[in-house]
N, C-alpha and C. Protein backbone atom coordinates (compact mmCIF):
# COMPACT_ATOMS: atom_id res chain seq x y z
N UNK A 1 -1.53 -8.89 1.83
CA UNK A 1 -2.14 -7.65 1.42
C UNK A 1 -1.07 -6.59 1.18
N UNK A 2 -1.23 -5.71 0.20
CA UNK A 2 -0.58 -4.41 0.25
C UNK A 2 -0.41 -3.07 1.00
N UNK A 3 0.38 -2.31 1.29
CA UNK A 3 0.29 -1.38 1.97
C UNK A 3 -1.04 -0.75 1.44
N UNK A 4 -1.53 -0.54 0.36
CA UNK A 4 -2.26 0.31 -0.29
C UNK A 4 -3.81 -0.01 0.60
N UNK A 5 -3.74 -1.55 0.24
CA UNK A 5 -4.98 -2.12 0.56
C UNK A 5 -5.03 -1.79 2.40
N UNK A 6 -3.85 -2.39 2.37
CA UNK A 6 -4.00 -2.34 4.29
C UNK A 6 -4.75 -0.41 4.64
N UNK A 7 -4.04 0.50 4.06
CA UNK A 7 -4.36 1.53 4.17
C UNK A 7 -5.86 1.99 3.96
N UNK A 8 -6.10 1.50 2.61
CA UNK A 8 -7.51 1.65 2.28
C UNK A 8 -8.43 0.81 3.50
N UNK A 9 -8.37 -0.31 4.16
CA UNK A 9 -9.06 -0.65 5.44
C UNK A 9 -9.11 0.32 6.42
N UNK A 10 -7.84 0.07 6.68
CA UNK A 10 -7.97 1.43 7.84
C UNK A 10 -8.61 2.22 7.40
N UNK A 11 -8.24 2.98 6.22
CA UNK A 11 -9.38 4.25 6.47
C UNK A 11 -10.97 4.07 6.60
N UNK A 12 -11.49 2.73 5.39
CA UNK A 12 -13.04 2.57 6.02
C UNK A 12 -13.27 2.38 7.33
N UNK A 13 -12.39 2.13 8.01
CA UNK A 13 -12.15 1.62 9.49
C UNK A 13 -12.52 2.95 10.43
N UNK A 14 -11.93 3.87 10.52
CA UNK A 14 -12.06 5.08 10.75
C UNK A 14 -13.09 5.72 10.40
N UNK A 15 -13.53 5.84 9.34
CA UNK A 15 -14.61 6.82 8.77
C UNK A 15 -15.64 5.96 9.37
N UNK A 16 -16.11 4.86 9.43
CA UNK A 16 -17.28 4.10 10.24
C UNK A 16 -17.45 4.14 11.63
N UNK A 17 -15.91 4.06 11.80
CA UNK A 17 -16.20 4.06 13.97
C UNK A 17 -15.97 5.79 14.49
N UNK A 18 -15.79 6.87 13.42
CA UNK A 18 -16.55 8.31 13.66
C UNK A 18 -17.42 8.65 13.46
N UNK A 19 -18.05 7.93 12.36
CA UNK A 19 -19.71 7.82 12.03
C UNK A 19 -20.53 7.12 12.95
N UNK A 20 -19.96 6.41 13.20
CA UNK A 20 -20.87 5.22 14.64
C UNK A 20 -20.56 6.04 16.05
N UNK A 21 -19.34 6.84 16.33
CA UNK A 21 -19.33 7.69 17.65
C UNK A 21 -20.22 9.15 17.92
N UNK A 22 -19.93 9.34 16.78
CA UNK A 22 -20.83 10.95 16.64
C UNK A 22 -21.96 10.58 15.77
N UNK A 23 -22.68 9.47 15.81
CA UNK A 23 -23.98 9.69 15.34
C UNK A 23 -24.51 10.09 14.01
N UNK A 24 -23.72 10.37 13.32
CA UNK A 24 -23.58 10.69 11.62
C UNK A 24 -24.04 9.27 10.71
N UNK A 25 -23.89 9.76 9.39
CA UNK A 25 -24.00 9.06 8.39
C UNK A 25 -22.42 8.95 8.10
N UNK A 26 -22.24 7.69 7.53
CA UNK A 26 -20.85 7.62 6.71
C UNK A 26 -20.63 9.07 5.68
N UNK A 27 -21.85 9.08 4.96
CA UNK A 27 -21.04 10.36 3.72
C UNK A 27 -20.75 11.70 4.77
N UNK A 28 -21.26 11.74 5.77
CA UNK A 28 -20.80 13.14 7.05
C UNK A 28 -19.37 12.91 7.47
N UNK A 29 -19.70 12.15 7.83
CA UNK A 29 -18.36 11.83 8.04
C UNK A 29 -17.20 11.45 7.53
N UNK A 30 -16.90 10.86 6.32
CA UNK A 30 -16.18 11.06 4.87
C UNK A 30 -15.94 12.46 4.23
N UNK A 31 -16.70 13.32 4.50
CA UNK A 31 -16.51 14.80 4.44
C UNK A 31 -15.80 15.67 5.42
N UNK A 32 -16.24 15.33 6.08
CA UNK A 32 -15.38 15.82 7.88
C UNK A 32 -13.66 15.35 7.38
N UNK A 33 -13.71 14.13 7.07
CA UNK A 33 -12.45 13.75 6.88
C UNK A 33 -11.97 14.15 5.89
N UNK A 34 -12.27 14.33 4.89
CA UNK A 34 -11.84 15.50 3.71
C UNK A 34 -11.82 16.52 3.46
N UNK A 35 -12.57 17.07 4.64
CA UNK A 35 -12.71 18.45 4.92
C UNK A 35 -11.28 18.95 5.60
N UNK A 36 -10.84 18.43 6.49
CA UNK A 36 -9.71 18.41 7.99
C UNK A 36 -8.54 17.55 7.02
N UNK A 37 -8.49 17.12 5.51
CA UNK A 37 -7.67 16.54 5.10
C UNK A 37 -7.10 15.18 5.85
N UNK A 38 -7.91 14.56 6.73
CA UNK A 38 -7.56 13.34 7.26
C UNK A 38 -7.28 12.20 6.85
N UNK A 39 -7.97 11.98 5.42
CA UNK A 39 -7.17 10.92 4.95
C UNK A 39 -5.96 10.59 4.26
N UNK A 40 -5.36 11.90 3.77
CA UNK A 40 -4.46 12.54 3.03
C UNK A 40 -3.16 12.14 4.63
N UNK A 41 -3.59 12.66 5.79
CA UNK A 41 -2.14 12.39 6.99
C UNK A 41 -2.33 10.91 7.03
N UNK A 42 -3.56 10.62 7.11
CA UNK A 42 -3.24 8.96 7.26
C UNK A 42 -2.83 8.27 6.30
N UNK A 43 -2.62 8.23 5.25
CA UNK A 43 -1.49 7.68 4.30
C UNK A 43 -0.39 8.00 4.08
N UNK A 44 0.03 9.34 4.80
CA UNK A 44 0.94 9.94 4.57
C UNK A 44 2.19 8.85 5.70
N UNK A 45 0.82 9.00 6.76
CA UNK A 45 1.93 8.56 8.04
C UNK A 45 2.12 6.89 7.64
N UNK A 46 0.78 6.12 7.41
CA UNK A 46 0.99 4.97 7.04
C UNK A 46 2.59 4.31 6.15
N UNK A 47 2.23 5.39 4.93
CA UNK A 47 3.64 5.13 4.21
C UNK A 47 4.74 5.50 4.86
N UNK A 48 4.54 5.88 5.33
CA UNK A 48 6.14 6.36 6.17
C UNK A 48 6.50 5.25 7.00
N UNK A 49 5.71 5.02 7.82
CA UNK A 49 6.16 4.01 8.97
C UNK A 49 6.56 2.69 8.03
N UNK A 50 5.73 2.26 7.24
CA UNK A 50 6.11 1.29 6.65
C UNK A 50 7.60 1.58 5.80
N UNK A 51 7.86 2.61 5.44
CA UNK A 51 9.12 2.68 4.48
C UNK A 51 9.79 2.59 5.39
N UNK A 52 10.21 3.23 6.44
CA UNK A 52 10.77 3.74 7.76
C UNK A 52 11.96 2.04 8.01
N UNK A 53 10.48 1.28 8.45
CA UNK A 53 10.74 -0.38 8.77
C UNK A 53 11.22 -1.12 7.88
N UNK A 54 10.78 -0.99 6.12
CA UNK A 54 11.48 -1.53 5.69
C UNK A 54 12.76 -0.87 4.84
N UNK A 55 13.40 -0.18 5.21
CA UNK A 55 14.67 0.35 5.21
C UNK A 55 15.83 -0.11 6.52
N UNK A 56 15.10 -0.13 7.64
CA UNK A 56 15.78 -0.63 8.85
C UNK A 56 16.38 -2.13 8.38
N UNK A 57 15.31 -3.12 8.04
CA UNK A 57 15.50 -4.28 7.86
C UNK A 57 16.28 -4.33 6.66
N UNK A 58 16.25 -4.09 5.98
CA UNK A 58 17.08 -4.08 4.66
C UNK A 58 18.70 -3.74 5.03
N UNK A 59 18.77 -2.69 5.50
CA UNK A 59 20.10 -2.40 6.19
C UNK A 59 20.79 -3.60 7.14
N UNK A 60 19.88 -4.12 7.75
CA UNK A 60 20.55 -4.97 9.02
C UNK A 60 20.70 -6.10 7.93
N UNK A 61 20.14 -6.61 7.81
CA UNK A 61 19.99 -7.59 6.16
C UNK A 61 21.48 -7.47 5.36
N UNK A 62 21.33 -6.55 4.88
CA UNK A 62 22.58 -6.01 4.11
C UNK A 62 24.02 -6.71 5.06
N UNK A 63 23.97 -6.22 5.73
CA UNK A 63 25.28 -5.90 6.91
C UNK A 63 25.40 -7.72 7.11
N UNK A 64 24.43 -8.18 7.11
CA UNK A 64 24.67 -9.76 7.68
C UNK A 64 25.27 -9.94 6.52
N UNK A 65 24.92 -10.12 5.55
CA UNK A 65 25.13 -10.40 4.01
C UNK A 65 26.65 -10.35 4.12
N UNK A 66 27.03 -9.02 3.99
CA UNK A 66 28.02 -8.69 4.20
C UNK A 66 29.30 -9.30 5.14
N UNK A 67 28.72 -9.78 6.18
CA UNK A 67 29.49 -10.70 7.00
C UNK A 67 29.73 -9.59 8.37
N UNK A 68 29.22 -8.23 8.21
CA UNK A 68 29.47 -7.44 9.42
C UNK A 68 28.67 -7.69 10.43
N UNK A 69 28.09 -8.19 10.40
CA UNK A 69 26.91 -8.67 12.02
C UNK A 69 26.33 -10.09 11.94
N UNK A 70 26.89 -10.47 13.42
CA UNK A 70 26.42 -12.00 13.35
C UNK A 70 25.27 -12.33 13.41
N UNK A 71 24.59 -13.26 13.12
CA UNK A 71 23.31 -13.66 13.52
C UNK A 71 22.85 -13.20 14.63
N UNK A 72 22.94 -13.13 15.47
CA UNK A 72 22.45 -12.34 17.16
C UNK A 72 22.59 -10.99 16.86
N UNK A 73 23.64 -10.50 16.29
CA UNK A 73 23.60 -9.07 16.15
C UNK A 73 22.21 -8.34 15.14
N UNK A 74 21.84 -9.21 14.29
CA UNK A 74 21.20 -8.46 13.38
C UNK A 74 19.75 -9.41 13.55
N UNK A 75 19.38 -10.14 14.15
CA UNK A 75 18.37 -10.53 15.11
C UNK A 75 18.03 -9.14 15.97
N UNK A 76 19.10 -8.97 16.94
CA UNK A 76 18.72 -8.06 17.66
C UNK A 76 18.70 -6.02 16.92
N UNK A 77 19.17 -6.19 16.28
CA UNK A 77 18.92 -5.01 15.30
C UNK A 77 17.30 -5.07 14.31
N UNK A 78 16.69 -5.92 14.21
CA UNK A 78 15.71 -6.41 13.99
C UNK A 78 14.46 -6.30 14.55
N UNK A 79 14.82 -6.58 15.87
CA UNK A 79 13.49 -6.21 17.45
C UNK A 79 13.36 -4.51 17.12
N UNK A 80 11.99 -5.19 17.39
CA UNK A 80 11.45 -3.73 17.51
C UNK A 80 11.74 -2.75 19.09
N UNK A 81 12.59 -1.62 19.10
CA UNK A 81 12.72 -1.39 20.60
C UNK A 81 13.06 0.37 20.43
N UNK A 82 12.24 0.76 19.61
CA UNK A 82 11.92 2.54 19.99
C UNK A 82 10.86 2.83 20.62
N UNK A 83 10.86 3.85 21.74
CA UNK A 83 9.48 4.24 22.22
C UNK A 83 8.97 5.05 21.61
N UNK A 84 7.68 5.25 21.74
CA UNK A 84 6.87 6.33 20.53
C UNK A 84 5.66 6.68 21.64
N UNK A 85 5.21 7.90 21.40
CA UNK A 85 3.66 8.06 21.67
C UNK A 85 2.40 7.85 20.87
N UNK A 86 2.63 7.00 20.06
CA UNK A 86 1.21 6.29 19.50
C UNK A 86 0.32 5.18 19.93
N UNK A 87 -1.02 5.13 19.82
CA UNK A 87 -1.28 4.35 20.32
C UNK A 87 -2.30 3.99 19.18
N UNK A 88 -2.61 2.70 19.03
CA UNK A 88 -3.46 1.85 18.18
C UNK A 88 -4.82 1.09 18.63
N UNK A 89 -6.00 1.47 18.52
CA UNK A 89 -7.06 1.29 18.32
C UNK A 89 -7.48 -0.24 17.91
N UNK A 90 -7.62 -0.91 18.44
CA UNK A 90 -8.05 -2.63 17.52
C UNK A 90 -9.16 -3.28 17.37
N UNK A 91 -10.30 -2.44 18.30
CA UNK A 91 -11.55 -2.96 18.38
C UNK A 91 -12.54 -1.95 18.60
N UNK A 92 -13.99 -2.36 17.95
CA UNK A 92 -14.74 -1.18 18.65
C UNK A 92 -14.98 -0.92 19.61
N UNK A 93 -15.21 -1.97 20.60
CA UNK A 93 -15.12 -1.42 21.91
C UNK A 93 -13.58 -0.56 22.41
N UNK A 94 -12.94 -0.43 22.20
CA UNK A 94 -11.97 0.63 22.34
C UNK A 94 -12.17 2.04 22.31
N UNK A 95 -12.13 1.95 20.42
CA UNK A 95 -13.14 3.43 20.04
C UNK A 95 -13.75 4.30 20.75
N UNK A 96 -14.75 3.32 21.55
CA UNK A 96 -16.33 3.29 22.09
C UNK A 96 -15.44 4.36 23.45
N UNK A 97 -14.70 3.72 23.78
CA UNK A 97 -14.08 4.46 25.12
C UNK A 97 -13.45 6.06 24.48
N UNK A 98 -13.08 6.43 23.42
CA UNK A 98 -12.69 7.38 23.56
C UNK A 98 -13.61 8.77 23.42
N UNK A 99 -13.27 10.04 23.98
CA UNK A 99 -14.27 10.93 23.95
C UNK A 99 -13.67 11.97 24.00
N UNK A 100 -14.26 12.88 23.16
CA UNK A 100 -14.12 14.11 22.22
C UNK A 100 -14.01 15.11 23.44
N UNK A 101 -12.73 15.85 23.31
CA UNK A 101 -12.61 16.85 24.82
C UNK A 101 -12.81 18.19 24.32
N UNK A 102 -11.57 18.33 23.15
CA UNK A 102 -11.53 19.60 22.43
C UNK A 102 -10.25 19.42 21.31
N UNK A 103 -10.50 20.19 20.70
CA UNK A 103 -8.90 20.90 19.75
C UNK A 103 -8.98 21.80 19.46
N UNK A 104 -7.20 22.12 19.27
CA UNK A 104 -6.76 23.09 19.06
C UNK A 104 -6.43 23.63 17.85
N UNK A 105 -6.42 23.11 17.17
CA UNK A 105 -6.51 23.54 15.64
C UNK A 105 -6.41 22.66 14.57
N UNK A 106 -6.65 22.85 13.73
CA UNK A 106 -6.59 21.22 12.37
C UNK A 106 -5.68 22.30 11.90
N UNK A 107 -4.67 21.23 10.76
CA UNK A 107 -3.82 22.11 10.10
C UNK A 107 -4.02 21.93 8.50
C-alpha cells in the first residue's frame, strides 16, 4: 500500500471510532474534523514520520554502500531506538477506553 492509501485508512479509521465514541453520525463527525482541521495534521504528521524514516535508512544505506559502516554498524543504525511520546491506537476496544477530559485550545 501507499503512504497515501495507508493515510486515507487511518483517517476513515478515526472519523468512525469518534463517531462510534460520541454517539454521532459519520457526516458529524467528518465536520468536527474539518472543522478543528484534523485531517489536514494527520497527514501532515503521517508524511513526515514516514519521510523522516525513509531518509534515516537511505543515509545508513548510503554509508554501507560506501564502505563506511559495516554490516553491524548500519544494522544497528537501522533499529528503531528514539523515545517519543506517542502512542498508537490498534483496536476498538482501545479507543473504547479513552475518555474525553477537556482541552485547551485547537489551533
Amino acid at each position: 500500500m501507499s503512504i497515501q492509501a495507508d493515510t486515507e485508512i487511518l483517517l476513515i479509521q478515526a472519523i468512525e471510532a469518534y463517531a462510534n465514541k460520541n454517539h454521532i453520525s459519520g457526516k458529524e463527525a467528518s465536520d468536527i474534523f474539518h472543522q478543528y482541521h484534523v485531517i489536514e495534521k494527520i497527514m501532515i504528521q503521517h508524511e513526515y514520520l514516514h519521510q523522516i524514516s525513509f531518509e534515516v535508512v537511505m543515509e545508513a544505506i548510503q554509508l554501507y554502500i560506501a564502505g563506511i559502516l559495516s554490516a553491524d554498524e548500519t544494522v544497528e543504525r537501522l533499529r528503531y531506538n528514539k523515545v517519543n511520546n506517542q502512542i498508537s491506537f490498534h483496536t476498538e476496544k482501545a479507543l473504547e477506553s479513552l475518555e474525553f477530559i477537556r482541552r485547551l485550545a485547537y489551533e
